[in-house]
C-alpha atoms as a PDB file:
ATOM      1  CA  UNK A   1     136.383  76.098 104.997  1.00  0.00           C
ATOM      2  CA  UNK A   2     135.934  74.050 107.923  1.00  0.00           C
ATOM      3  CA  UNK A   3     140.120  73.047 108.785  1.00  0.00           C
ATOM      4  CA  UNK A   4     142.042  71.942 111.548  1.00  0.00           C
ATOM      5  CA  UNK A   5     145.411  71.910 112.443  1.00  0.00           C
ATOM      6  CA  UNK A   6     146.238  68.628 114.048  1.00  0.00           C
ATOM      7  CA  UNK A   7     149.677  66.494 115.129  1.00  0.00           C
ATOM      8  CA  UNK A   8     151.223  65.105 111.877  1.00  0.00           C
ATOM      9  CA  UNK A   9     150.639  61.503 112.032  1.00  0.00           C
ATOM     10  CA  UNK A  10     152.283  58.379 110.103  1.00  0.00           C
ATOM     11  CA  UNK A  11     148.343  58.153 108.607  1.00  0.00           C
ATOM     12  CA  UNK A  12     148.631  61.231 107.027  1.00  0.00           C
ATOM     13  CA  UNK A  13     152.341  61.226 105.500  1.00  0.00           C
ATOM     14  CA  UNK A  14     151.070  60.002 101.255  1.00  0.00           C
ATOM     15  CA  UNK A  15     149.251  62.908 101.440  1.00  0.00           C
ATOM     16  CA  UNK A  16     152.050  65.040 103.196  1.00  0.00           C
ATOM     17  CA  UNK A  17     154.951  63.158 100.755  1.00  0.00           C
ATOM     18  CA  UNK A  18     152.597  64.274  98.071  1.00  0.00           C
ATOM     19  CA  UNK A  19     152.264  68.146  98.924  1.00  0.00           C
ATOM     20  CA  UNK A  20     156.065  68.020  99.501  1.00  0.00           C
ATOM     21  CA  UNK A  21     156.630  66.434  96.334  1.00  0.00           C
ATOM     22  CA  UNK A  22     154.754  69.692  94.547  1.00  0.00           C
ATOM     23  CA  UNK A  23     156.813  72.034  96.196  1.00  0.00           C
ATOM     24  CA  UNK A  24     160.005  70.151  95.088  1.00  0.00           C
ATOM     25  CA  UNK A  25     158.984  70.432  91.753  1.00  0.00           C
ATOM     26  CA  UNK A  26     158.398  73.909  91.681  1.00  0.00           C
ATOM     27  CA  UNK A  27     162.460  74.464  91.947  1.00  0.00           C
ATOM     28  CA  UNK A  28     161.854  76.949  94.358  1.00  0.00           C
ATOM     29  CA  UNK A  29     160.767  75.306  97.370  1.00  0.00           C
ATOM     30  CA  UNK A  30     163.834  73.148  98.273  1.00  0.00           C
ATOM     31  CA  UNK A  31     167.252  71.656  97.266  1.00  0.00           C
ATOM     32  CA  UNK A  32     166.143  68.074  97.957  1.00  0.00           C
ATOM     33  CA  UNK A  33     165.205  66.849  94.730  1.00  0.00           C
ATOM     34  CA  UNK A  34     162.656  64.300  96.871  1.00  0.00           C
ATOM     35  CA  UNK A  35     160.520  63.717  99.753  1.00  0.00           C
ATOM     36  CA  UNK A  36     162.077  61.496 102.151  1.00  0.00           C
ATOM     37  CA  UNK A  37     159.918  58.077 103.221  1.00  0.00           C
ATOM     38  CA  UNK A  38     158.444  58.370 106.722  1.00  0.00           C
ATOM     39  CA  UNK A  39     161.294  56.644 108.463  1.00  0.00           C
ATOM     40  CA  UNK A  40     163.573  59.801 107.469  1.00  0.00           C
ATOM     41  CA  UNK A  41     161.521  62.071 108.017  1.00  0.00           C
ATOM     42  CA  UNK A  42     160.251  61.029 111.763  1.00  0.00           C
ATOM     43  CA  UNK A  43     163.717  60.566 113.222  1.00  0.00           C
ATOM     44  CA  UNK A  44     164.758  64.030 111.685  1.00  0.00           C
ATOM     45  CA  UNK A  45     161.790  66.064 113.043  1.00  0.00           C
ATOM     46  CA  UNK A  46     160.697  66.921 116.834  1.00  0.00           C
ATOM     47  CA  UNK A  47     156.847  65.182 117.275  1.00  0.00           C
ATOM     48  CA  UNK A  48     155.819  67.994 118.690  1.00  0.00           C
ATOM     49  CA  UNK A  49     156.438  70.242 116.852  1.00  0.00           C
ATOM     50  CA  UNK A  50     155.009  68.731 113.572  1.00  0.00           C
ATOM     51  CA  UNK A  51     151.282  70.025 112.344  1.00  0.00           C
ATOM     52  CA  UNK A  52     149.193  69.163 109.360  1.00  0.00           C
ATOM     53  CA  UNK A  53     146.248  71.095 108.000  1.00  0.00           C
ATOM     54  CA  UNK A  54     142.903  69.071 107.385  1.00  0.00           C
ATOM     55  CA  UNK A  55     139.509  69.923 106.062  1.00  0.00           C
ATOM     56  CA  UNK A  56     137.150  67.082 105.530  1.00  0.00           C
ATOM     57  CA  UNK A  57     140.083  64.690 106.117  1.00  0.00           C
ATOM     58  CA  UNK A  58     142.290  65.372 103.638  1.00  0.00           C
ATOM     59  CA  UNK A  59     145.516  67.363 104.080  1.00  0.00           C
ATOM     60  CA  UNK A  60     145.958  71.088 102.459  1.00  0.00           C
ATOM     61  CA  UNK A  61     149.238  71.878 104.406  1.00  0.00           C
ATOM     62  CA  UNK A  62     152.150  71.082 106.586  1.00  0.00           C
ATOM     63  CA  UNK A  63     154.398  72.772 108.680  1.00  0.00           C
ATOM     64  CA  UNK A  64     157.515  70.475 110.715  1.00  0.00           C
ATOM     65  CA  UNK A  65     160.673  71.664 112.669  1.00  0.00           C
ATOM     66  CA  UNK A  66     163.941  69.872 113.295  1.00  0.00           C
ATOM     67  CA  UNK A  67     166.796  70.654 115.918  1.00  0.00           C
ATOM     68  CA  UNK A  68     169.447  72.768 114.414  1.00  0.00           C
ATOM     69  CA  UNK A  69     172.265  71.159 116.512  1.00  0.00           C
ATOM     70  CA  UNK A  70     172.989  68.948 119.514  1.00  0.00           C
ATOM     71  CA  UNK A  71     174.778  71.622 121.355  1.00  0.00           C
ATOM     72  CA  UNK A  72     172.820  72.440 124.075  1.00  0.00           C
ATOM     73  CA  UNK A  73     173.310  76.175 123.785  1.00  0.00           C
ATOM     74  CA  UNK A  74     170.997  76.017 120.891  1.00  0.00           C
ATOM     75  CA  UNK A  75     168.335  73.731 122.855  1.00  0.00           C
ATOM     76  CA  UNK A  76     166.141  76.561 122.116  1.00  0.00           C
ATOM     77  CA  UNK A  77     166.998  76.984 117.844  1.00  0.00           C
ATOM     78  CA  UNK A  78     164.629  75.248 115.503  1.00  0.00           C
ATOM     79  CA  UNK A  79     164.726  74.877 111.590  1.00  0.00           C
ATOM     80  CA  UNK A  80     161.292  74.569 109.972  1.00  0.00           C
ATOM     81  CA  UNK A  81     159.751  74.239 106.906  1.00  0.00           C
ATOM     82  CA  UNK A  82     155.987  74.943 105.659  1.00  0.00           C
ATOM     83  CA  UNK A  83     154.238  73.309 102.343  1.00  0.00           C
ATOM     84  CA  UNK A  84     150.751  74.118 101.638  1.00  0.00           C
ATOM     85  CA  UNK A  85     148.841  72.495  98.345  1.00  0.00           C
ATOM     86  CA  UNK A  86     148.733  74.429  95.100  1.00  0.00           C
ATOM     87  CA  UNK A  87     145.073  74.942  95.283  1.00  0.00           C
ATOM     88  CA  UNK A  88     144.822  76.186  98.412  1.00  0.00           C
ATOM     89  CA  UNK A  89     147.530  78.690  98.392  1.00  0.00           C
ATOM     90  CA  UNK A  90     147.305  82.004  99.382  1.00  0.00           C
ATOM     91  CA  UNK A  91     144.288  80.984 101.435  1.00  0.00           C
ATOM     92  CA  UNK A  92     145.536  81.135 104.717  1.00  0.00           C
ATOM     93  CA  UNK A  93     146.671  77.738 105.282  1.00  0.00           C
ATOM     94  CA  UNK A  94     150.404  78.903 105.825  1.00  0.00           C
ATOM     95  CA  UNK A  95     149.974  81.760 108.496  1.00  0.00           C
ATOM     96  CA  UNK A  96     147.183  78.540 110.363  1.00  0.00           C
ATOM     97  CA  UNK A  97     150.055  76.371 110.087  1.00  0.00           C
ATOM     98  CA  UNK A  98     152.823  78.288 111.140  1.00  0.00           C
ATOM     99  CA  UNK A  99     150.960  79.959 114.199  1.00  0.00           C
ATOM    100  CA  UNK A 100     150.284  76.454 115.236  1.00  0.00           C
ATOM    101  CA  UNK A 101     154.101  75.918 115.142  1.00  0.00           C
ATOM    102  CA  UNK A 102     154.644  79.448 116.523  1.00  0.00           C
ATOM    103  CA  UNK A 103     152.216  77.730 119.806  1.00  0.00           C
ATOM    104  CA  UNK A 104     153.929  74.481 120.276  1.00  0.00           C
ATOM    105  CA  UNK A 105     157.667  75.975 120.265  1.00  0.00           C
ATOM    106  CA  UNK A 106     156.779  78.471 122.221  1.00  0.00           C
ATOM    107  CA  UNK A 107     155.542  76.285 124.774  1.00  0.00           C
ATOM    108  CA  UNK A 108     158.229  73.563 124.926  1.00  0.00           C
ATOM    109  CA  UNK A 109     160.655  77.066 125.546  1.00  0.00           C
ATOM    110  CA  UNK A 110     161.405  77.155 121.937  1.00  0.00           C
ATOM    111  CA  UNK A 111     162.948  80.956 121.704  1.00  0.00           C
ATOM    112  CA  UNK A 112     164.130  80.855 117.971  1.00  0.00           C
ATOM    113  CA  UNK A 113     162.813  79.218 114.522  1.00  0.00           C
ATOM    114  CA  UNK A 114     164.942  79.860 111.904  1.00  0.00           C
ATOM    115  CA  UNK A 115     164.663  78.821 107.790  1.00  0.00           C
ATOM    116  CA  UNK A 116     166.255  79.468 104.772  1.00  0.00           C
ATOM    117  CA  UNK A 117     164.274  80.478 101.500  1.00  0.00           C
ATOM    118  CA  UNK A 118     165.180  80.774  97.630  1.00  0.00           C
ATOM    119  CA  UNK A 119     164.568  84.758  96.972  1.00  0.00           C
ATOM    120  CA  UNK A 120     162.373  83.579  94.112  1.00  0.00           C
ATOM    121  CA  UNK A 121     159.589  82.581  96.414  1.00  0.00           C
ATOM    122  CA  UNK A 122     158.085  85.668  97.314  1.00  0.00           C
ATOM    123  CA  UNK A 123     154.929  84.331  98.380  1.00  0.00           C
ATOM    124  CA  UNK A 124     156.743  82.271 101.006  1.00  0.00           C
ATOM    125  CA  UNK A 125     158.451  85.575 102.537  1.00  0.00           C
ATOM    126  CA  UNK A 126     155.368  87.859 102.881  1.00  0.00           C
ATOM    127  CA  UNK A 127     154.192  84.645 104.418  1.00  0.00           C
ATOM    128  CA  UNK A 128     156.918  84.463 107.065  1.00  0.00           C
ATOM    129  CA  UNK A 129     156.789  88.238 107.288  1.00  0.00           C
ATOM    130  CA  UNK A 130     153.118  88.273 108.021  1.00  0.00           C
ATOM    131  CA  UNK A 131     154.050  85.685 110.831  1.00  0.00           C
ATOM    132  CA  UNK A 132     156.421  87.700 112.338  1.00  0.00           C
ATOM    133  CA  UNK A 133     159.908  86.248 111.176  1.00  0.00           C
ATOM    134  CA  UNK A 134     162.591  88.745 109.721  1.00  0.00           C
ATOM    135  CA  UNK A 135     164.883  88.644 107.040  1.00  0.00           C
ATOM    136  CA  UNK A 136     168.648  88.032 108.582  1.00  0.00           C
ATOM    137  CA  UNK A 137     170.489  88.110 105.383  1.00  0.00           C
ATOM    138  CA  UNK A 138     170.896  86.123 102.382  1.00  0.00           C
ATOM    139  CA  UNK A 139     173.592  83.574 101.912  1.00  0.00           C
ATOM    140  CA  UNK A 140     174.769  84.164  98.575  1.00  0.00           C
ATOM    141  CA  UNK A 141     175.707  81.408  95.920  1.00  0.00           C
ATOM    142  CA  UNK A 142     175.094  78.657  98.941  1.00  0.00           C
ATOM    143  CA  UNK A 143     174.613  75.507  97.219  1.00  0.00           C
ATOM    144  CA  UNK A 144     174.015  74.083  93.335  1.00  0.00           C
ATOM    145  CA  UNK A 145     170.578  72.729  92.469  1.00  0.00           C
ATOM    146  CA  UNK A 146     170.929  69.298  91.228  1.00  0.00           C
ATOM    147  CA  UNK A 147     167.727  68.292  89.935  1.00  0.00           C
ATOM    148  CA  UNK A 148     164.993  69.882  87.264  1.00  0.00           C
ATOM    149  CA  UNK A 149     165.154  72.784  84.967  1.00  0.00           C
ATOM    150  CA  UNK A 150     167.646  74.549  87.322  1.00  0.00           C
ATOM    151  CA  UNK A 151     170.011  71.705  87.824  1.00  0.00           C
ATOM    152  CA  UNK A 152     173.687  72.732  88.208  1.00  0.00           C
ATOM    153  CA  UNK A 153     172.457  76.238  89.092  1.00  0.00           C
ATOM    154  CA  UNK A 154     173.880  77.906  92.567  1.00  0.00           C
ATOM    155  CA  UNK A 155     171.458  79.691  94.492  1.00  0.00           C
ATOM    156  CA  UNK A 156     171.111  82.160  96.789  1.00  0.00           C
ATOM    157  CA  UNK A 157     169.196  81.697 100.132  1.00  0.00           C
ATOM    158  CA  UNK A 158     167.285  84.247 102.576  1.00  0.00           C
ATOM    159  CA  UNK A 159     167.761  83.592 106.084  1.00  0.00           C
ATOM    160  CA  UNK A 160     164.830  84.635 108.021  1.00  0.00           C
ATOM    161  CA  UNK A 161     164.156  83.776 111.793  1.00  0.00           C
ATOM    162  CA  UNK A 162     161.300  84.720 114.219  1.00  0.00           C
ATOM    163  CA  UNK A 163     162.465  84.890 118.267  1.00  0.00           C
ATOM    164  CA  UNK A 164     159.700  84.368 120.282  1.00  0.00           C
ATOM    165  CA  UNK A 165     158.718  87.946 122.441  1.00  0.00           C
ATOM    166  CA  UNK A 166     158.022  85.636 125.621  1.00  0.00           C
ATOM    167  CA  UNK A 167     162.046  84.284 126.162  1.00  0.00           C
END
């Protein structure tokens, strides 16, 4: 595999919606029930801080990062989230993608990134474990699904947050 991780770009966002899109409709990726159109999705997510993974042009994975609030104590707090494509799971895509994020925070002074995941996905928190993000604690019974085979279903969520060693 020949990829790259490059700045998410406008050009690449049907392929990104797509990939997205998949992960909604596992159930376990998200509560949003759909992507948002690039409009939404650019205003709510720092440039720099937004990464796709390529290989001969096409995109196999994306990682992006929002503000968590306007107060500038948390200047330094980021929320993220990471989809890779079903068929390249488990192939190192997410750990690429999230060390790429890990980079760019880190050097805009970036000391926490922070993200809540459904216990079910155990695949995405070895990920974040491998990446070195720890589990915080898991918000119990923290909001109702409202979309697919687990709509009207209240969920739990695992906090997990990685502070950067260099702040």
């Amino acid at each position: 595999m020949n990829v790259r991780i490059i700045p998410l770009t406008v050009e690449q966002w049907p392929e990104v919606s797509a990939i997205y899109a998949e992960g909604i409709a596992s159930g376990h990726a998200t509560f949003e029930s759909e992507p948002p159109d690039w409009a939404s999705f650019d205003l709510s997510r720092l440039p720099d801080h937004r990464h796709v993974a390529v290989e001969a042009g096409h995109v196999l994975g994306w990682v992006a990062a929002s503000p968590v609030s306007d107060r500038c104590v948390y200047a330094g707090v980021v929320e993220h989230s990471v989809y890779v494509a079903e068929p390249v799971r488990r192939g190192g895509i997410g750990l690429r993608l999230l060390n790429a994020l890990i980079d760019s925070t880190e050097a805009a002074g970036i000391w926490t990134i922070q993200s809540g995941i459904f216990p079910e996905n155990r695949a995405s928190l070895r990920l974040h474990e491998e990446a070195g993000f720890r589990v915080v604690g898991t918000r119990q019974r923290l909001g109702r699904m409202s979309y697919g085979p687990l709509a009207g279903v209240w969920r739990d969520v695992v906090m997990i947050e990685r502070r950067s060693p260099k702040m």
